[in-house]
PDB file of N, CA and C in Angstrom:
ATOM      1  N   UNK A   1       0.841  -1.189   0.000  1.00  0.00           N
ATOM      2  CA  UNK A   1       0.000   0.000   0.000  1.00  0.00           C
ATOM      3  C   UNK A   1       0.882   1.246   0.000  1.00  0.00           C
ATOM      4  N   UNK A   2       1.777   1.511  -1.273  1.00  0.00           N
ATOM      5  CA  UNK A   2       2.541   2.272  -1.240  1.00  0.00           C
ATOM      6  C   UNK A   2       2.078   3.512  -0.950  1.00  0.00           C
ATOM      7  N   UNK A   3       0.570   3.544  -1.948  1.00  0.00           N
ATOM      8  CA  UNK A   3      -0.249   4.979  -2.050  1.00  0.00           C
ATOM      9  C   UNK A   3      -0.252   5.827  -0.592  1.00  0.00           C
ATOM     10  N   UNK A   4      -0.449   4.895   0.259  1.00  0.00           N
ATOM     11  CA  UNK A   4      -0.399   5.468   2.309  1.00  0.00           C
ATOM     12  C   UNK A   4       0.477   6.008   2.617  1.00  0.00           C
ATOM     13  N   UNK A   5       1.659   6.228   1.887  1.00  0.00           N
ATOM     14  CA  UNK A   5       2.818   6.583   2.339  1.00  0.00           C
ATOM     15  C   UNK A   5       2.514   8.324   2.419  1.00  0.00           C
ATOM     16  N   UNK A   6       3.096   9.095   3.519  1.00  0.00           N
ATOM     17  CA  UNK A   6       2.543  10.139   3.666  1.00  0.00           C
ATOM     18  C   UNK A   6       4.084  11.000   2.937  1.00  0.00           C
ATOM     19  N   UNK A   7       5.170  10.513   2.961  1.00  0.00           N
ATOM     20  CA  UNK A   7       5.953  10.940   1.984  1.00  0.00           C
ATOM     21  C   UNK A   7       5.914  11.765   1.063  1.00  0.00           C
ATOM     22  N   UNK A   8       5.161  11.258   0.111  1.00  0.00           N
ATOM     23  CA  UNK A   8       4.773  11.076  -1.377  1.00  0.00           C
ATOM     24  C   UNK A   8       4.110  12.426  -1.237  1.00  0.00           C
ATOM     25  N   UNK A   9       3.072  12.752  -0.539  1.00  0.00           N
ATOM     26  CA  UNK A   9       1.989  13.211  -0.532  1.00  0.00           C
ATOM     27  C   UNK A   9       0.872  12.889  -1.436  1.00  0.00           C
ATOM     28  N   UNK A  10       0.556  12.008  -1.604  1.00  0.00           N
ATOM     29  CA  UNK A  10      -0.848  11.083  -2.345  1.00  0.00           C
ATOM     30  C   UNK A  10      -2.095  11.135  -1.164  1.00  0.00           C
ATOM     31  N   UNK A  11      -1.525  10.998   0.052  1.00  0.00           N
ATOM     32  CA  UNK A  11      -2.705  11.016   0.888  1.00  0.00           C
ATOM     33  C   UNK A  11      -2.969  12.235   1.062  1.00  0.00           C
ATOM     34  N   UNK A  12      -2.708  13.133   1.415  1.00  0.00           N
ATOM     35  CA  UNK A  12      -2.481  14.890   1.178  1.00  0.00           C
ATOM     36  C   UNK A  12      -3.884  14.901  -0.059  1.00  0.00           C
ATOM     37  N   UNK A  13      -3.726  14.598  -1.386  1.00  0.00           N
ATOM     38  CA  UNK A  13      -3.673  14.627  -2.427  1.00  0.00           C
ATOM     39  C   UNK A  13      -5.132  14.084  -2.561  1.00  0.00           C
ATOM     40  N   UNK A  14      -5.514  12.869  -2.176  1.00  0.00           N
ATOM     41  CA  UNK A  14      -6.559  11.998  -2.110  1.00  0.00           C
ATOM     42  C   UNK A  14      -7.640  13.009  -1.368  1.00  0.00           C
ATOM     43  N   UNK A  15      -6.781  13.317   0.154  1.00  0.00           N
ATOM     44  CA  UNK A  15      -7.661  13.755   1.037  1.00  0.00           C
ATOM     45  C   UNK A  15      -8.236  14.790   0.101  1.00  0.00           C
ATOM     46  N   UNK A  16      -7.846  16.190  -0.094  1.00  0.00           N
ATOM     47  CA  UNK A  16      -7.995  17.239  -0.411  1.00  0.00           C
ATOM     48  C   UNK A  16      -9.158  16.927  -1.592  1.00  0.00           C
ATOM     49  N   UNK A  17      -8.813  16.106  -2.466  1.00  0.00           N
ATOM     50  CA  UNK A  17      -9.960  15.730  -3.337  1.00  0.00           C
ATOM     51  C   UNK A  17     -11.023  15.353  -3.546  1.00  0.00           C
ATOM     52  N   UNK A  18     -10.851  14.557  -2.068  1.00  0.00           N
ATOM     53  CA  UNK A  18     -12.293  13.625  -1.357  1.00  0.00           C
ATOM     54  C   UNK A  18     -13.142  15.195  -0.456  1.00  0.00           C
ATOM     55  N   UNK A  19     -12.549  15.744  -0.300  1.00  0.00           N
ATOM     56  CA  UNK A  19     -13.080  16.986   0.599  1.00  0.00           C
ATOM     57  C   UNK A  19     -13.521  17.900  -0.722  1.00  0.00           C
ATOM     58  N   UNK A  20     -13.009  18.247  -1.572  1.00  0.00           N
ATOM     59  CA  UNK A  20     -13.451  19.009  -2.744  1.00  0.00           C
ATOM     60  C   UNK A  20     -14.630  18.276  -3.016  1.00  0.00           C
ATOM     61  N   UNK A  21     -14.276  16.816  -3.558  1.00  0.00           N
ATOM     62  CA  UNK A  21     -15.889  16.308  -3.974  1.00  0.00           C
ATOM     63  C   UNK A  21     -17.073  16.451  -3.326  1.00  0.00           C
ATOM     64  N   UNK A  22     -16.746  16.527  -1.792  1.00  0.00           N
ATOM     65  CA  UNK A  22     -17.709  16.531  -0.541  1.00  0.00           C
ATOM     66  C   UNK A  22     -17.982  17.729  -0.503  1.00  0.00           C
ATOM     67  N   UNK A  23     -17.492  18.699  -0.520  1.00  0.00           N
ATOM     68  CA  UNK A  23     -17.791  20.302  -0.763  1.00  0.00           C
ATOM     69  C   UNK A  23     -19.064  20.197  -1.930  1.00  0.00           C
ATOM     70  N   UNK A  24     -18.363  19.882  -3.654  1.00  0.00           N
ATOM     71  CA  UNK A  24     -19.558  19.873  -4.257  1.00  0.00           C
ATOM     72  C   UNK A  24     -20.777  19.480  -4.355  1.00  0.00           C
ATOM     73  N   UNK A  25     -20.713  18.409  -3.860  1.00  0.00           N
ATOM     74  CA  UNK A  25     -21.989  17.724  -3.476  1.00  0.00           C
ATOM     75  C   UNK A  25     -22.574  18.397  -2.664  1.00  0.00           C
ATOM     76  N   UNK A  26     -21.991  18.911  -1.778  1.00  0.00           N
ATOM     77  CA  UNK A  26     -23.153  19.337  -0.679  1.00  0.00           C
ATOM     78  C   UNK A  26     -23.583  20.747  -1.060  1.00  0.00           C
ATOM     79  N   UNK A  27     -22.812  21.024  -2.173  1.00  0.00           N
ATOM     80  CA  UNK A  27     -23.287  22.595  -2.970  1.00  0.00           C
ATOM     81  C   UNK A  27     -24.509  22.383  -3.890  1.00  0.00           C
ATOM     82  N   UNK A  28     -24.493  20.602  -4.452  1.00  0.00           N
ATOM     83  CA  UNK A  28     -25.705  20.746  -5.707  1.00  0.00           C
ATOM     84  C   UNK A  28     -26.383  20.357  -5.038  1.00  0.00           C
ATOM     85  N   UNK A  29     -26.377  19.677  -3.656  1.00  0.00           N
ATOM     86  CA  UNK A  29     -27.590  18.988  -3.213  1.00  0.00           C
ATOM     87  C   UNK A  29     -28.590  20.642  -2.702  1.00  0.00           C
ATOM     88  N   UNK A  30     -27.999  21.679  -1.859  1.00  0.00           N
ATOM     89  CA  UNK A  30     -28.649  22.624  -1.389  1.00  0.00           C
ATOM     90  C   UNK A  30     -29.131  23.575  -2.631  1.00  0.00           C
ATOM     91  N   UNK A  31     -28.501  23.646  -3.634  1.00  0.00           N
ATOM     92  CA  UNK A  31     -29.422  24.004  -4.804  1.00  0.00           C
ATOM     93  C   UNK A  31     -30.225  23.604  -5.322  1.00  0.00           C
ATOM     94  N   UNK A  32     -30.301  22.067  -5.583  1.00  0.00           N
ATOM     95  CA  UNK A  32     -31.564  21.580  -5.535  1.00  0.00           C
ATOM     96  C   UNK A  32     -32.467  21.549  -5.002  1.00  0.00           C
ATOM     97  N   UNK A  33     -32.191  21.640  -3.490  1.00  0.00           N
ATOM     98  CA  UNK A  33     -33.070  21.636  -2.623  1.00  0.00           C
ATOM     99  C   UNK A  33     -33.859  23.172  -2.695  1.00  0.00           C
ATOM    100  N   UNK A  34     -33.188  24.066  -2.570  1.00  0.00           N
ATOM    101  CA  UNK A  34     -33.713  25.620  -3.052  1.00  0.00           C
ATOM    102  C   UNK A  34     -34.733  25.694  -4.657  1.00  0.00           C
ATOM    103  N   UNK A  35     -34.080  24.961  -5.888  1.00  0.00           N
ATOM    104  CA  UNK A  35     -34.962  25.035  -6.667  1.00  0.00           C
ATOM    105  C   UNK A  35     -35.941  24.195  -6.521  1.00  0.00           C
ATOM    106  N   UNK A  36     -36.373  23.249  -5.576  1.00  0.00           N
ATOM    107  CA  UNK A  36     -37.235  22.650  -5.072  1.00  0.00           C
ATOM    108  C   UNK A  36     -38.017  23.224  -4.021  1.00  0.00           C
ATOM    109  N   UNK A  37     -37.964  24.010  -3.384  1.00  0.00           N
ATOM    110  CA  UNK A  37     -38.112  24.778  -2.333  1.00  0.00           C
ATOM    111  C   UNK A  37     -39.157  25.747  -3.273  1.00  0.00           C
ATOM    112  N   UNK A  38     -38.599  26.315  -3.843  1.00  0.00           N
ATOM    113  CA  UNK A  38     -38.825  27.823  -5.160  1.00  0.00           C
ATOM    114  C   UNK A  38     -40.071  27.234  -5.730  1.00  0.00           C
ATOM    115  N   UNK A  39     -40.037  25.705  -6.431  1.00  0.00           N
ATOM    116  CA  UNK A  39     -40.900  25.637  -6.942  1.00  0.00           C
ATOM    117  C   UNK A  39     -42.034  25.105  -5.882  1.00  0.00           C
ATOM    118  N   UNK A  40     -41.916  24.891  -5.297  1.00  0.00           N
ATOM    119  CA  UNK A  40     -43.020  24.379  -4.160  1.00  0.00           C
ATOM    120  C   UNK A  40     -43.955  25.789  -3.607  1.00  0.00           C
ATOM    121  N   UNK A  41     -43.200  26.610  -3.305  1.00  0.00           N
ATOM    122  CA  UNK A  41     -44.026  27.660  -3.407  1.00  0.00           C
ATOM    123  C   UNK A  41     -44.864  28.362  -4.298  1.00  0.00           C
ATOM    124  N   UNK A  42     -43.847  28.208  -5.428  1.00  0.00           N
ATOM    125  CA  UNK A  42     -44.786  29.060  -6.787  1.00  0.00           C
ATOM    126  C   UNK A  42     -45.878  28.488  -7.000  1.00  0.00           C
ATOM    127  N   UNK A  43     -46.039  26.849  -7.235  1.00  0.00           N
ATOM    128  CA  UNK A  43     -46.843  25.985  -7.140  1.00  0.00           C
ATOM    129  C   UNK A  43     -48.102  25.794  -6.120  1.00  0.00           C
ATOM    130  N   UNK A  44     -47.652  26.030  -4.626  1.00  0.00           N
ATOM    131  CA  UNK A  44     -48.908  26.415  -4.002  1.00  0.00           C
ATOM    132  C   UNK A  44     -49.094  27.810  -3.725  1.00  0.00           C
ATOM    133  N   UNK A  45     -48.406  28.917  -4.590  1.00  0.00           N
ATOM    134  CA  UNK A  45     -49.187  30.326  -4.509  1.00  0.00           C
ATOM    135  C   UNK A  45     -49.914  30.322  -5.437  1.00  0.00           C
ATOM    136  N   UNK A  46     -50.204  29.370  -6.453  1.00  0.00           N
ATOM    137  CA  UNK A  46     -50.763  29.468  -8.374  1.00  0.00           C
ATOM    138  C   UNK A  46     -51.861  28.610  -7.682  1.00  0.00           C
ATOM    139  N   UNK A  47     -51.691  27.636  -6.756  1.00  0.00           N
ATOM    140  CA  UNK A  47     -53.155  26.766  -6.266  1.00  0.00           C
ATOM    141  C   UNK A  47     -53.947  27.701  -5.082  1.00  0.00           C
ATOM    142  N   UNK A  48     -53.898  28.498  -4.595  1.00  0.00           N
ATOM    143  CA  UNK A  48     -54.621  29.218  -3.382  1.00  0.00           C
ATOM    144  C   UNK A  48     -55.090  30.345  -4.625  1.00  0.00           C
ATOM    145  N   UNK A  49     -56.422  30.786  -4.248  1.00  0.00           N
ATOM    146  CA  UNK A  49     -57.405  31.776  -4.748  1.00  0.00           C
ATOM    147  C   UNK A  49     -56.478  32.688  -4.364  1.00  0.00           C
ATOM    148  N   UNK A  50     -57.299  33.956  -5.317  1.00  0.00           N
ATOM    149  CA  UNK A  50     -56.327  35.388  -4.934  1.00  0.00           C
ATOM    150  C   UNK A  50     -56.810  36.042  -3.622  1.00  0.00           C
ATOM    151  N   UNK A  51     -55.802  36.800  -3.124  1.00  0.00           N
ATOM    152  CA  UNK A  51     -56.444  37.605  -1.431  1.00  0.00           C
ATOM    153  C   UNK A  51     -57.801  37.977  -1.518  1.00  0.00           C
ATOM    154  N   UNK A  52     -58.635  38.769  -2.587  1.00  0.00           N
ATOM    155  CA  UNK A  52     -59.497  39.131  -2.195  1.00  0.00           C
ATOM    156  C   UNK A  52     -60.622  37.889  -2.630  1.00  0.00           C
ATOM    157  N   UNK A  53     -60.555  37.054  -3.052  1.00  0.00           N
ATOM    158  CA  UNK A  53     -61.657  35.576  -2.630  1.00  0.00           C
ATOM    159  C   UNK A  53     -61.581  34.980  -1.891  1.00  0.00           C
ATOM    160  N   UNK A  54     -60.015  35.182  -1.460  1.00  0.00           N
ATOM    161  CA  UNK A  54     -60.207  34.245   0.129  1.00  0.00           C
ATOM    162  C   UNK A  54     -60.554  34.709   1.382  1.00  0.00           C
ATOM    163  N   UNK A  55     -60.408  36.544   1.220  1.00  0.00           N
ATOM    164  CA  UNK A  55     -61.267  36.842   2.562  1.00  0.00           C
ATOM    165  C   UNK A  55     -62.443  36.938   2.240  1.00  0.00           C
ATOM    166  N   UNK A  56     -63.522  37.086   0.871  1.00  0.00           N
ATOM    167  CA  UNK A  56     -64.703  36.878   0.714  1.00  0.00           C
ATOM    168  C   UNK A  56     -65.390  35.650   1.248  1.00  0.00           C
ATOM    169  N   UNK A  57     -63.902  34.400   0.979  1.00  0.00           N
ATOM    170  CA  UNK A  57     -64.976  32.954   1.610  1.00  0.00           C
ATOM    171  C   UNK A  57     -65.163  33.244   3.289  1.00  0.00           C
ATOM    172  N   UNK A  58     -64.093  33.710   4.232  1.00  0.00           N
ATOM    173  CA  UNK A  58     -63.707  33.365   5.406  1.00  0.00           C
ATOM    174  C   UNK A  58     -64.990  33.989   5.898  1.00  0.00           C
TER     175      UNK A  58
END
C-alpha cells in the first residue's frame, strides 16, 4: 500500500480531493433543494385563490 505513504503526498492529495468532492456535493444537493423549495411555493401560490376571494370565503 505504497499509495499510504505520507511521503509522497498522495494522501495529502486523495484527502484534499475527497473533501473538494464533498464540498460539491453538498453545494448541488442545497441548490436543488432551493430550486425545489422555489418551486413548491410558486406551485402552491398558483393553487390558493387570490387575497381578495379568500377573505370573501372566510
Amino acid at each position: 500500500m505504497s499509495f499510504l505513504n505520507p511521503k509522497n503526498g498522495t494522501v495529502r492529495f486523495y484527502l484534499s480531493r475527497l473533501l473538494e468532492l464533498a464540498e460539491k456535493s453538498i453545494y448541488e444537493n442545497k441548490r436543488k433543494d432551493m430550486k425545489k423549495a422555489k418551486y413548491i411555493e410558486t406551485f402552491s401560490k398558483n393553487m390558493l385563490p387570490p387575497e381578495n376571494e379568500r377573505s370573501e370565503r372566510i
